[in-house]
Structures are given as structure tokens and as C-alpha cells.
Protein backbone atom coordinates (compact mmCIF):
# COMPACT_ATOMS: atom_id res chain seq x y z
CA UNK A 1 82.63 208.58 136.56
CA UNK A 2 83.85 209.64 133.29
CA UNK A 3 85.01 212.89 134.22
CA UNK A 4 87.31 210.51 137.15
CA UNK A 5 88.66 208.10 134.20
CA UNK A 6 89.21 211.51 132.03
CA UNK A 7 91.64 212.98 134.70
CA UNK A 8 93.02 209.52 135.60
CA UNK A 9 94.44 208.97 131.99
CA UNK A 10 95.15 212.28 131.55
CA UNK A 11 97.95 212.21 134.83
CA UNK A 12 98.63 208.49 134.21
CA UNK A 13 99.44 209.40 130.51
CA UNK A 14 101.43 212.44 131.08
CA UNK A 15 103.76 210.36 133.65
CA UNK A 16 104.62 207.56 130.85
CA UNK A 17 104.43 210.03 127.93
CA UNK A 18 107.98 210.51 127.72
CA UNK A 19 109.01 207.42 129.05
CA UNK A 20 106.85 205.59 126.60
CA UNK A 21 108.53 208.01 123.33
CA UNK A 22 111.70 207.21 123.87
CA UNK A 23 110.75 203.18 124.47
CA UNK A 24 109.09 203.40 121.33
CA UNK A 25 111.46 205.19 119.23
CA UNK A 26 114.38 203.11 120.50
CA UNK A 27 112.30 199.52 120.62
CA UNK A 28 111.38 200.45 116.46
CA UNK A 29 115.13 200.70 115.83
CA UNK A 30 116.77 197.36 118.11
CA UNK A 31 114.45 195.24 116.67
CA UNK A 32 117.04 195.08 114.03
CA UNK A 33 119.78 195.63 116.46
CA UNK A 34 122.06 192.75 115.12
CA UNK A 35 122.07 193.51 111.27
CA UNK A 36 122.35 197.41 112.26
CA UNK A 37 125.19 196.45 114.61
CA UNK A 38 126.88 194.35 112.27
CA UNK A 39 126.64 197.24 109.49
CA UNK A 40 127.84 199.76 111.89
CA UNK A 41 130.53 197.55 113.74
CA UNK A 42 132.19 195.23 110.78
CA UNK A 43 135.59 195.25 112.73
CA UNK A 44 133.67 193.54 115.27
CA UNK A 45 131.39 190.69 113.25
CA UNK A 46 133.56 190.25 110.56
CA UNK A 47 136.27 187.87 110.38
CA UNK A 48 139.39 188.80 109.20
CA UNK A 49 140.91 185.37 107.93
CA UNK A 50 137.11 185.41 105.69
CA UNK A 51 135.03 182.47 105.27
CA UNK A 52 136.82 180.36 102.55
CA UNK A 53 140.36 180.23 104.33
CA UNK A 54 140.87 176.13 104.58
CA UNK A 55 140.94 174.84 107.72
CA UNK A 56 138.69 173.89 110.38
CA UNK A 57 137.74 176.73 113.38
CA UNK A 58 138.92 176.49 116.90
CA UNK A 59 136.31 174.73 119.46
CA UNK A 60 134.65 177.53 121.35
CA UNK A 61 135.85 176.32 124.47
CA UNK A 62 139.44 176.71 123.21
CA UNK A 63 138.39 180.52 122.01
CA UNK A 64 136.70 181.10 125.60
CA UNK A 65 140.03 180.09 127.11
CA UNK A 66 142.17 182.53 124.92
CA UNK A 67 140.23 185.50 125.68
CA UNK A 68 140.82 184.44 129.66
CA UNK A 69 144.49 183.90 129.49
CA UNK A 70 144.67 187.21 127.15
CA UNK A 71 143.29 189.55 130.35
CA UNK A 72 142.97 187.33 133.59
CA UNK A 73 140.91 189.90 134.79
CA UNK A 74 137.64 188.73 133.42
CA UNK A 75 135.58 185.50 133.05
CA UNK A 76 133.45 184.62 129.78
CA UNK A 77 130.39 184.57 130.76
CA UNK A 78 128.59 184.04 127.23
CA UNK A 79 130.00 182.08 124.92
CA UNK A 80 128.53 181.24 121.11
CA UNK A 81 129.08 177.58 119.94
CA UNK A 82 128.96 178.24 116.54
CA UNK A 83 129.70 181.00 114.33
CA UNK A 84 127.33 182.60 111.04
CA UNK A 85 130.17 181.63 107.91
CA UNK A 86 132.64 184.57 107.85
CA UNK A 87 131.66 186.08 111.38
CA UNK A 88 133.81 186.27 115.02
CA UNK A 89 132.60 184.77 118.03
CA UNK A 90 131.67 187.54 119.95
CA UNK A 91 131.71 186.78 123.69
CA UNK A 92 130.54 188.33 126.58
CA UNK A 93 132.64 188.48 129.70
CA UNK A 94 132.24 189.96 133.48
CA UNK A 95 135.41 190.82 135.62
CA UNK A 96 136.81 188.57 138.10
CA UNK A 97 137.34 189.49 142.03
CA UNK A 98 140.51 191.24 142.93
CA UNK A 99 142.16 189.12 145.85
CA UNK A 100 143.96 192.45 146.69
CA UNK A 101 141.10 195.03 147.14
CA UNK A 102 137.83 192.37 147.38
CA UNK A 103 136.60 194.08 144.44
CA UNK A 104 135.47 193.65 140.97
CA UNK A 105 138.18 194.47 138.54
CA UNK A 106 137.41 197.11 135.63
CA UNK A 107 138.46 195.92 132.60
CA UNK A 108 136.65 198.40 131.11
CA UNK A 109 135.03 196.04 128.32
CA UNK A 110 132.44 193.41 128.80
CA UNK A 111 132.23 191.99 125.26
CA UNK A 112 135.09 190.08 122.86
CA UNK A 113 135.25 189.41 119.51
CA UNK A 114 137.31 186.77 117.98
CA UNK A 115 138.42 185.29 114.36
CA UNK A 116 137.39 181.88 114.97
CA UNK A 117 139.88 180.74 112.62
CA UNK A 118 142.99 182.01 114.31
CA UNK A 119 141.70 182.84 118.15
CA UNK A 120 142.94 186.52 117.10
CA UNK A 121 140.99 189.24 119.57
CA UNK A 122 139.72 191.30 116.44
CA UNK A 123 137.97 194.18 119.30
CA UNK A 124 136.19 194.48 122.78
CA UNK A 125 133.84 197.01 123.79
CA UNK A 126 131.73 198.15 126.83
CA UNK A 127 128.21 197.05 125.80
CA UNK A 128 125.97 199.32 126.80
CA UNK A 129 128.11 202.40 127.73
CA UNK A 130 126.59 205.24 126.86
CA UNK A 131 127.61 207.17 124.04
CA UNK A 132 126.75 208.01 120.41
CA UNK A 133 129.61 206.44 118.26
CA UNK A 134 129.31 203.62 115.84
CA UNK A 135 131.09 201.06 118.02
CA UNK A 136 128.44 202.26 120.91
CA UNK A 137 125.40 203.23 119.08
CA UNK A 138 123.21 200.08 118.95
CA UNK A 139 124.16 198.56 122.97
CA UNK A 140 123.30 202.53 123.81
CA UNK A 141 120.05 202.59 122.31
CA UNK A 142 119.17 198.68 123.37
CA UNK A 143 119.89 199.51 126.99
CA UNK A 144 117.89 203.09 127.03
CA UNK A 145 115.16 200.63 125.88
CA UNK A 146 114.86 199.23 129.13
CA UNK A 147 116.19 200.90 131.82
CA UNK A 148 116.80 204.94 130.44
CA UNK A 149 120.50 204.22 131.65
CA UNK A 150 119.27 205.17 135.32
CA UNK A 151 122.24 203.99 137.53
CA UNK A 152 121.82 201.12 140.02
CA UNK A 153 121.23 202.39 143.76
CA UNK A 154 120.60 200.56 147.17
CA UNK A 155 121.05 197.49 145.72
CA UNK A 156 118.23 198.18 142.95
CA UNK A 157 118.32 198.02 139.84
CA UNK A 158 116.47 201.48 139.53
CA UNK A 159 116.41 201.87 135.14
CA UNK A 160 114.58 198.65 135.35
CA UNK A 161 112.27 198.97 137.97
CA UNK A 162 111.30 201.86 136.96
CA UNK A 163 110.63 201.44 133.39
CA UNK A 164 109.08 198.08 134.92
CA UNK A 165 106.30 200.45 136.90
CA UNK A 166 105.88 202.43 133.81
CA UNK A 167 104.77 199.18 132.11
CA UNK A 168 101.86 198.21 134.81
CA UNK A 169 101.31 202.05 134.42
CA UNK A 170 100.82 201.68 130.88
CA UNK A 171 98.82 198.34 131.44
CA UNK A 172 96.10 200.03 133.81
CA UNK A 173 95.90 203.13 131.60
CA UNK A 174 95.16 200.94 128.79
CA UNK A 175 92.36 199.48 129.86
CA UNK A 176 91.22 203.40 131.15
CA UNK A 177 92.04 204.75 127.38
CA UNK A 178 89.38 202.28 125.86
CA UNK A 179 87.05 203.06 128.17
CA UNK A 180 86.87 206.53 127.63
CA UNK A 181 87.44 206.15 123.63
CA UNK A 182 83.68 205.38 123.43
CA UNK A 183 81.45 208.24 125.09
CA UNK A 184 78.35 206.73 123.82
CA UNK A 185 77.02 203.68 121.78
CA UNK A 186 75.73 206.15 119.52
CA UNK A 187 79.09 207.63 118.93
CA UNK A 188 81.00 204.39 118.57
CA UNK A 189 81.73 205.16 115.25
CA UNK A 190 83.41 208.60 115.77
CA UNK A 191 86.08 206.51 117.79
CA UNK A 192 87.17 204.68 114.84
CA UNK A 193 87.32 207.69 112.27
CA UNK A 194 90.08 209.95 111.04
CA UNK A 195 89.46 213.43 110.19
CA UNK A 196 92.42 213.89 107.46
CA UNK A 197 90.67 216.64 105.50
CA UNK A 198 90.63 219.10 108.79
CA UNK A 199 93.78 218.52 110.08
CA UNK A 200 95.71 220.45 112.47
CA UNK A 201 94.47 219.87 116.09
CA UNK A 202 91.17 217.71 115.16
CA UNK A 203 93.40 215.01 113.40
CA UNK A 204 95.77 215.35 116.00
CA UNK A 205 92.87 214.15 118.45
CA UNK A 206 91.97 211.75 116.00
CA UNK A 207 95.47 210.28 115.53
CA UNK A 208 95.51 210.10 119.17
CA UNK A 209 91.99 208.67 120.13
CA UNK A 210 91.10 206.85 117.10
CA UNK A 211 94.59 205.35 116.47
CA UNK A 212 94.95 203.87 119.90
CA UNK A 213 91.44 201.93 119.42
CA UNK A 214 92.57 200.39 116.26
CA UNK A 215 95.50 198.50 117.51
CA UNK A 216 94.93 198.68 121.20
CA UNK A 217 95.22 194.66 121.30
CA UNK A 218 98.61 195.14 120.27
CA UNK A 219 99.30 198.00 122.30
CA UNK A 220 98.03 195.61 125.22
CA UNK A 221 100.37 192.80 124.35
CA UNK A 222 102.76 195.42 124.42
CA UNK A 223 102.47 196.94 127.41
CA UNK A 224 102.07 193.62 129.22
CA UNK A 225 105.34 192.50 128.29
CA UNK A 226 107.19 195.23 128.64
CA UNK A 227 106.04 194.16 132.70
CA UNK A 228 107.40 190.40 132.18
CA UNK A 229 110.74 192.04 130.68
CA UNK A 230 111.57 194.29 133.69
CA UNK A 231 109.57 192.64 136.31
CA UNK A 232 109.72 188.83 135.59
CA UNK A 233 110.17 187.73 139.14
CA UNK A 234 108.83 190.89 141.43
CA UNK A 235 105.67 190.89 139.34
CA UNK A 236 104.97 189.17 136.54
CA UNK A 237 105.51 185.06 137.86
CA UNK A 238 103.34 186.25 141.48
CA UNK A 239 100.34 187.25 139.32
CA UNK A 240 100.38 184.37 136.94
CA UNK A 241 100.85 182.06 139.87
CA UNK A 242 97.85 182.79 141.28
CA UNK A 243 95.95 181.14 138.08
CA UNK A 244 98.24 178.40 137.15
CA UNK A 245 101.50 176.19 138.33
CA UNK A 246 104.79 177.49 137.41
CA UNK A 247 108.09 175.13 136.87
CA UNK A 248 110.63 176.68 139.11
CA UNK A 249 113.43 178.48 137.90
CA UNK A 250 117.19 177.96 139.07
CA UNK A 251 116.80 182.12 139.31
CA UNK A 252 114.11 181.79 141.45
CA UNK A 253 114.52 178.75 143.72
CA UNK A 254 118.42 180.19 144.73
CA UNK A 255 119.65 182.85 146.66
CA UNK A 256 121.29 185.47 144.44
CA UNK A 257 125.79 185.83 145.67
CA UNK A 258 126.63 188.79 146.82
CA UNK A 259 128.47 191.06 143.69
CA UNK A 260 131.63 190.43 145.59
CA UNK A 261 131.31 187.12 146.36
CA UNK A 262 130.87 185.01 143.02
CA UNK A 263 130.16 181.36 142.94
CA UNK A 264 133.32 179.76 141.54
CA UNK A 265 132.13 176.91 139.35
CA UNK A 266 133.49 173.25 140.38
CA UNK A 267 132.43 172.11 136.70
CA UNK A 268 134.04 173.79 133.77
CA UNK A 269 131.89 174.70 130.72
CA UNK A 270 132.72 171.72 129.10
CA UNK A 271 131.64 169.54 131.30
CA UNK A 272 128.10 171.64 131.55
CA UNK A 273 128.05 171.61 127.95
CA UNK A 274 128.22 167.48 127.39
CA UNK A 275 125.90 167.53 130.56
CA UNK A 276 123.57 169.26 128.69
CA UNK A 277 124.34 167.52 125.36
CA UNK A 278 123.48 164.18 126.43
CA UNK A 279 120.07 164.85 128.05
CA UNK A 280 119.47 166.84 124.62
CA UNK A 281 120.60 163.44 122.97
CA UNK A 282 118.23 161.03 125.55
CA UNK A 283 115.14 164.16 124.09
CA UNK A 284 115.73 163.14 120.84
CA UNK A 285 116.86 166.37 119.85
CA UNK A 286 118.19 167.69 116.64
CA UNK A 287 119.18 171.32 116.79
CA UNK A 288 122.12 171.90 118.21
CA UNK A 289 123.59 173.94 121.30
CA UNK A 290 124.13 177.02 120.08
CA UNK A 291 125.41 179.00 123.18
CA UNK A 292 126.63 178.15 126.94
CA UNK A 293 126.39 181.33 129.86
CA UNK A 294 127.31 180.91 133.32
CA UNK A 295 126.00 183.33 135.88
CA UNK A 296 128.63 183.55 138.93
CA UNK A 297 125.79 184.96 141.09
CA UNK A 298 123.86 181.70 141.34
CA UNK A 299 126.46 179.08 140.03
CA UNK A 300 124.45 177.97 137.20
CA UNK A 301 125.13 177.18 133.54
CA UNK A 302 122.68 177.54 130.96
CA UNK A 303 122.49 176.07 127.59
CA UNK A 304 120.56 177.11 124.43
CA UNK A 305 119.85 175.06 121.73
CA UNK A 306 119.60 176.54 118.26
CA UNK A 307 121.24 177.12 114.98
CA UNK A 308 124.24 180.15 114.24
CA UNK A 309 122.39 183.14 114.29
CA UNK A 310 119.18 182.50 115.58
CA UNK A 311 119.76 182.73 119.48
CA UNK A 312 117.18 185.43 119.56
CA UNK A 313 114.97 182.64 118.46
CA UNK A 314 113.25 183.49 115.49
CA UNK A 315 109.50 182.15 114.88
CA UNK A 316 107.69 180.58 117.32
CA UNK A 317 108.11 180.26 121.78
CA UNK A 318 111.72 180.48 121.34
CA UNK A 319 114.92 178.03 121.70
CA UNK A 320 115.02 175.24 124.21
CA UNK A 321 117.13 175.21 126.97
CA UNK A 322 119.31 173.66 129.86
CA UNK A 323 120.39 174.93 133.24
CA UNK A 324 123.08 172.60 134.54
CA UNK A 325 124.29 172.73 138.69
CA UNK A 326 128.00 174.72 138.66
CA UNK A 327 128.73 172.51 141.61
CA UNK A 328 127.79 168.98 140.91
CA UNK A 329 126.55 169.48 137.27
CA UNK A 330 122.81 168.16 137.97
CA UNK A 331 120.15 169.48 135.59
CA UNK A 332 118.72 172.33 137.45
CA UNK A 333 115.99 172.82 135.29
CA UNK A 334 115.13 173.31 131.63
CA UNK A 335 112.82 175.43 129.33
CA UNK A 336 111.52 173.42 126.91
CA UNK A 337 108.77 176.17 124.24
CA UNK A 338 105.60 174.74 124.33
CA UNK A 339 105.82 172.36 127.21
CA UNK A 340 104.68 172.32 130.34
CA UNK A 341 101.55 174.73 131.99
CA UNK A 342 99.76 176.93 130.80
CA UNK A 343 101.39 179.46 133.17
CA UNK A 344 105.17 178.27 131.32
CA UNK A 345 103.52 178.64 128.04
CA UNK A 346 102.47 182.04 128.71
CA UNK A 347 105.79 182.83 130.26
CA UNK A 348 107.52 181.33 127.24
CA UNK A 349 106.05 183.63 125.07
CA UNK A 350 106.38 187.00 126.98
CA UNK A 351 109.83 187.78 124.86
CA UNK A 352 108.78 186.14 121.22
CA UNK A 353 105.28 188.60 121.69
CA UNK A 354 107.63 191.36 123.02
CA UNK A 355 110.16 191.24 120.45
CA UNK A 356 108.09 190.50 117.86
CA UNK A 357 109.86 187.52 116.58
CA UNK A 358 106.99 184.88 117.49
CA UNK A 359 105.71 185.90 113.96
CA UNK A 360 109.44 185.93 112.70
CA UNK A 361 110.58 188.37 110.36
CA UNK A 362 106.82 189.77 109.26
CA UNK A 363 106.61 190.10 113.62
CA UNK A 364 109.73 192.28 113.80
CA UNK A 365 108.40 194.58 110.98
CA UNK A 366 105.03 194.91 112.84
CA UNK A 367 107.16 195.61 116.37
CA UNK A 368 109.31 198.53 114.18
CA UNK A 369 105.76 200.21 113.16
CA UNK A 370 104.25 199.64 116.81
CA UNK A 371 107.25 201.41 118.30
CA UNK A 372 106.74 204.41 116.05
CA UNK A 373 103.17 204.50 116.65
CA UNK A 374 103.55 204.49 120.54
CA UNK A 375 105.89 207.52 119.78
CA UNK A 376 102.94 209.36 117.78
CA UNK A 377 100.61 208.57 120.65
CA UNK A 378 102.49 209.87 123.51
CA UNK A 379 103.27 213.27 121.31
CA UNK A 380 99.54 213.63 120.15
CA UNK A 381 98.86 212.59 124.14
CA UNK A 382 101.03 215.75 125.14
CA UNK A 383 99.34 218.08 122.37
CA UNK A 384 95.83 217.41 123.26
CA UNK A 385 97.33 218.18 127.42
CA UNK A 386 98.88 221.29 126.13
CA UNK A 387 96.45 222.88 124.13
CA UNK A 388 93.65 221.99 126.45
CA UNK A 389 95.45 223.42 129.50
CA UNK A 390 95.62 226.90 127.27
CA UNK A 391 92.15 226.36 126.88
CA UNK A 392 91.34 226.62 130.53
CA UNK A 393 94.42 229.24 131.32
CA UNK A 394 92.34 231.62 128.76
CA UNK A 395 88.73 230.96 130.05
CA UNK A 396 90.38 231.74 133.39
CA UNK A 397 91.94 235.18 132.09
CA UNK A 398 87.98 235.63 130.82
CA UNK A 399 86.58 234.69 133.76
CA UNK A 400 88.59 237.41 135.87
CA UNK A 401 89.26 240.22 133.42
CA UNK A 402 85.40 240.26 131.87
CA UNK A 403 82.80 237.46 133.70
CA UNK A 404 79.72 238.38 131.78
CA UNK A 405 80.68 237.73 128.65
CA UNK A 406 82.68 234.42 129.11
CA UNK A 407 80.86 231.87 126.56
CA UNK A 408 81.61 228.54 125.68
CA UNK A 409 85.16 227.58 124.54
CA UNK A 410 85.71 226.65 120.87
CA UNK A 411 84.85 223.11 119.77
CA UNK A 412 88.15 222.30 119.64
CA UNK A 413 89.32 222.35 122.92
CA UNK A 414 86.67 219.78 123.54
CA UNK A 415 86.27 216.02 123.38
CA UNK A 416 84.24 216.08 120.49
């Protein structure tokens, strides 16, 4: 049986290895992916009129409608309601149908930033294009977090899925890593020891073995979410339906528009917004909405509740939210952290865990680390496959060349 689990993580692991370095490396880097962006990108989160010109900034809904007039083309599809003191609004927008061709437009952008003093258009970009320049850096490495860039194909979102597989991949083989981490009960201890003074391959092992028992809980929570991020609703809402009731989801109860064939809201965002507003008001709730989106695939609008600069949701299940009807502006659901089943709750907290930022700013630190130290265990994974498979390449060569004297292989190509 052990020999079975041996091979099994040995495969399983060598299929995520590299899939599971670069999510690490890149997941230790975006968990500061605004304040790196912002450093990077000032033409972008900076406004130019500054934060002590006099004068009161334009609504949101008025900067929303400048950036449509200024390229018809597109339709805002994110839109802040506040700004951080001396930042843009930076909004993020989706092209529009051409009437001519049936097709999407290419603006070639999908993200605006504006002074929200003066409605000025201070930059757009293409979030998520790849490339290696300041302006791209940060979107680049976010979305090769996810989905490795891996075009879409036969209507699948392939990047995603497939990172999504590498997750319950990652899951299984977690479970078949501990397993094997303890050979013996009288050998428990070897699993939790380091053997700095020796070095070279034997710490390697160590580093490997060893390091993965120490914070395999977190490694768990890790891989589990990583599921819930890519595979929310192939995956991740089946399995915990089966244990408890889920609220429905306007994403889940609706039939997804054709790309070509957007639903054209009959409710403007204003409208969604004091919607939204008032049943926030009849809650009894103080923190204010903080963004509006509209997805044109399922004619919903959704809005968040939270203060400038903490839509991420720092600390805690996350912000509150409303989905309002496009069409007749009924509430079409809400998320409300820390209400409803047990099933929500755990839902709820599948991005806070992910991202770290359930534990606020000491979480995100602990994410950074966790993200270097999946890197080191996928290289030390490869090492101890390498040098092992040299191991048996030369006891083969042995074997044939000179069969008598083949002995046993040095302890270090062993398990210990």
C-alpha cells in the first residue's frame, strides 16, 4: 500500500509541480498587487488636480458617463463610488456589440482611469494582457495566477479549468503527502526534523518532507480554495451542497447570454444603486456602497458595500453585498458575511482564507510566505524525482554491465 501512495504522489506531484511554482511565486507577489500597482503605475492612481484642490468631485455616475460618451464603443462595467484622497477612479469597462458586424468591438483597453476632480481620462490599459512592462506587470502576473494565460477554447474557459483541476489535484495529493510523511509511529519524529548541518540532498528531502508536515493545514486551506476560486459553480457549490443548503446565486439560478448577445439593462446604474441603497438603509446599515458592476451576460447589477480602498475586503468574511434585477430592479439576491448557512458561511470565506485577508494585513504577510514556500516544495519535489530517477538509471547500468556485484544504493537515494 505504501509503495501505491509512494508512486501516486510521486506522478500526482510531478503534474502540479510546475503549475503549483509559478502559482506560488506569482500568488506571494499579488497579494500586494494594489500598492505594487500603484507604485509601478502612478499615472494611473494618481490624480493629477491632487487632493487639496477646492472643490467637490464629480458623482461617479457622472464619471461612468464621461468615459462612455469619450469611446461609445465600450460599457463600464465596474465602477468605484468613492475614491482613496488624491487617487482616480479607475473603472473597468467591456466593449459594446457592433450593429454592423454582430461582434464585440476591440477597444483594445478594458480599464479607465479618471481625475475625479475634473472627469479628465488620465490612462486606460488592457488588464491582463500579457507582457512585462510597468503599466502591464501586476494584471500579467495576477492573471498567470489563475489561469497561466491559457486562451479560451470551445466555449471553455481552459486557464481556469485547468488550474481549477490542478487544485482538486493538489487537494487529493495532500491528503496522500501526509500519509506517507509518517512511515512508522516510531519514526514520527524524523518527519518533523531538519537536517541543516548535512545539507545538500538530505536537507533538500527534509525541506521537502518535513516542511510540508509543518504547515500542511495551511497548505490544505490553500489548496482547497484555490478549487472554490476556479471552480465555484462546476465543483465547489455541488460538493458543499450535498452537506448543507445554499442561498442561490443570481449566477447560478440564470442562464448565462450568449457573448454576442448582451442583456441591455432597462434600469440604469443609478437606479440599481438607490435600489440597493435603500434596502441597505431598511438593514440598518452604516458602511457605505463602495462599488456598482453590471454583468451584461446575466443582466444583473451588483453592489458592494465598503469604505475607499477596502473592496478587497480587508479582515474578516468580506463586504456585504446586493444584486439588483437589470430589468425590473428587484433584489435578486444578496451576500450578507456571516449570515445565513453554514454552507454560505463557508462559501463566504473561500476568498478572505484564499487571499489571506480574513486575518487582514498579518493574513496577507502569511499568504506572501505560503506562496514562496509552495515554490520551495514543488522544486525540492522535482529534486528528490530527479536524483532518484539517476539512482535507478545507474543501478540499471549495474545491473546489465556487471550483475554480481550490484549492492545496495547509497542512503541517499532512499526515503530515509
Amino acid at each position: 500500500m505504501r509503495l501505491f501512495l509512494v508512486l501516486l504522489h510521486r506522478w500526482l506531484g510531478l503534474f502540479i509541480a510546475v503549475f503549483l511554482l509559478i502559482a506560488g511565486l506569482t500568488g506571494a507577489v499579488i497579494s500586494w498587487d494594489h500598492e505594487l500597482d500603484e507604485w509601478l503605475n502612478p499615472q494611473l492612481f494618481k490624480a493629477r488636480s491632487g487632493s487639496e484642490e477646492a472643490g467637490e468631485s464629480l458623482s461617479p455616475v457622472a464619471l461612468a458617463a464621461r468615459a462612455e460618451a469619450a469611446d461609445p464603443r465600450v460599457r463600464v462595467t465596474y465602477l468605484p463610488l468613492a475614491a482613496e484622497p488624491g487617487h482616480t477612479v479607475v473603472l473597468f469597462v467591456q466593449p459594446r456589440i457592433d450593429p454592423a458586424t454582430g461582434e464585440a468591438f476591440e477597444p483594445g483597453y478594458n480599464q479607465v482611469a479618471l481625475d475625479p476632480m475634473t472627469g479628465e481620462i488620465q490612462g486606460r490599459r488592457l488588464w491582463g494582457e500579457i507582457g512585462f512592462n510597468r503599466e502591464n506587470l501586476l494584471p500579467f502576473l495576477y492573471k498567470l495566477h489563475y489561469s497561466l494565460h491559457i486562451p479560451d477554447g470551445w466555449g471553455l474557459e481552459l486557464g481556469i479549468l485547468l488550474m481549477g483541476i490542478v487544485g482538486i489535484i493538489w487537494v487529493l495529493d495532500s491528503f496522500i503527502a501526509l500519509w506517507i510523511a509518517f512511515p512508522s509511529a516510531g519514526a514520527w519524529r524524523k518527519s518533523f526534523a531538519f537536517r541543516w548541518r548535512q545539507g545538500g540532498y538530505k536537507l533538500n528531502f527534509d525541506l521537502h518532507r518535513s516542511g510540508g508536515v509543518w504547515v500542511w493545514g495551511l497548505l490544505f486551506i490553500m489548496a482547497v480554495t484555490s478549487v472554490s476560486m476556479n471552480l465555484e459553480f462546476q465543483v465547489m457549490r455541488p460538493v458543499v451542497s450535498v452537506f448543507s443548503d445554499l442561498s442561490p446565486s443570481p449566477f447560478e439560478t440564470r442562464t448565462a447570454s450568449p457573448p454576442n448577445q448582451p442583456v441591455e439593462p432597462r434600469i440604469d446604474r443609478a437606479r440599481a444603486l438607490e435600489i440597493a441603497q435603500t434596502e441597505a438603509d431598511r438593514r440598518g446599515w452604516t458602511v457605505p456602497a463602495g462599488g456598482i458592476f453590471y454583468s451584461p451576460a446575466y443582466g444583473v447589477y451588483g453592489v458592494g458595500f465598503f469604505t475607499p480602498g477596502n473592496d478587497h475586503g480587508d479582515g474578516g468574511l468580506g463586504n456585504p453585498r446586493f444584486y439588483v434585477d437589470g430589468m425590473d430592479g428587484s433584489l435578486a439576491g444578496a451576500e450578507v458575511p456571516g449570515s445565513g448557512s453554514f454552507g454560505d458561511i463557508f462559501m463566504q470565506a473561500q476568498f478572505p482564507l484564499h487571499s489571506g485577508r480574513i486575518l487582514g494585513l498579518p493574513g496577507r504577510i502569511l499568504i506572501s510566505v505560503m506562496g514562496l514556500v509552495v515554490a520551495m516544495l514543488s522544486v525540492t519535489g522535482i529534486v528528490i524525482w530527479v536524483r532518484k530517477r539517476r539512482a535507478r538509471l545507474v543501478a540499471g547500468v549495474r545491473k546489465q554491465n556487471a550483475p554480481a556485484a550490484t549492492g545496495p544504493l547509497p542512503a541517499e537515494f532512499g526515503d530515509r
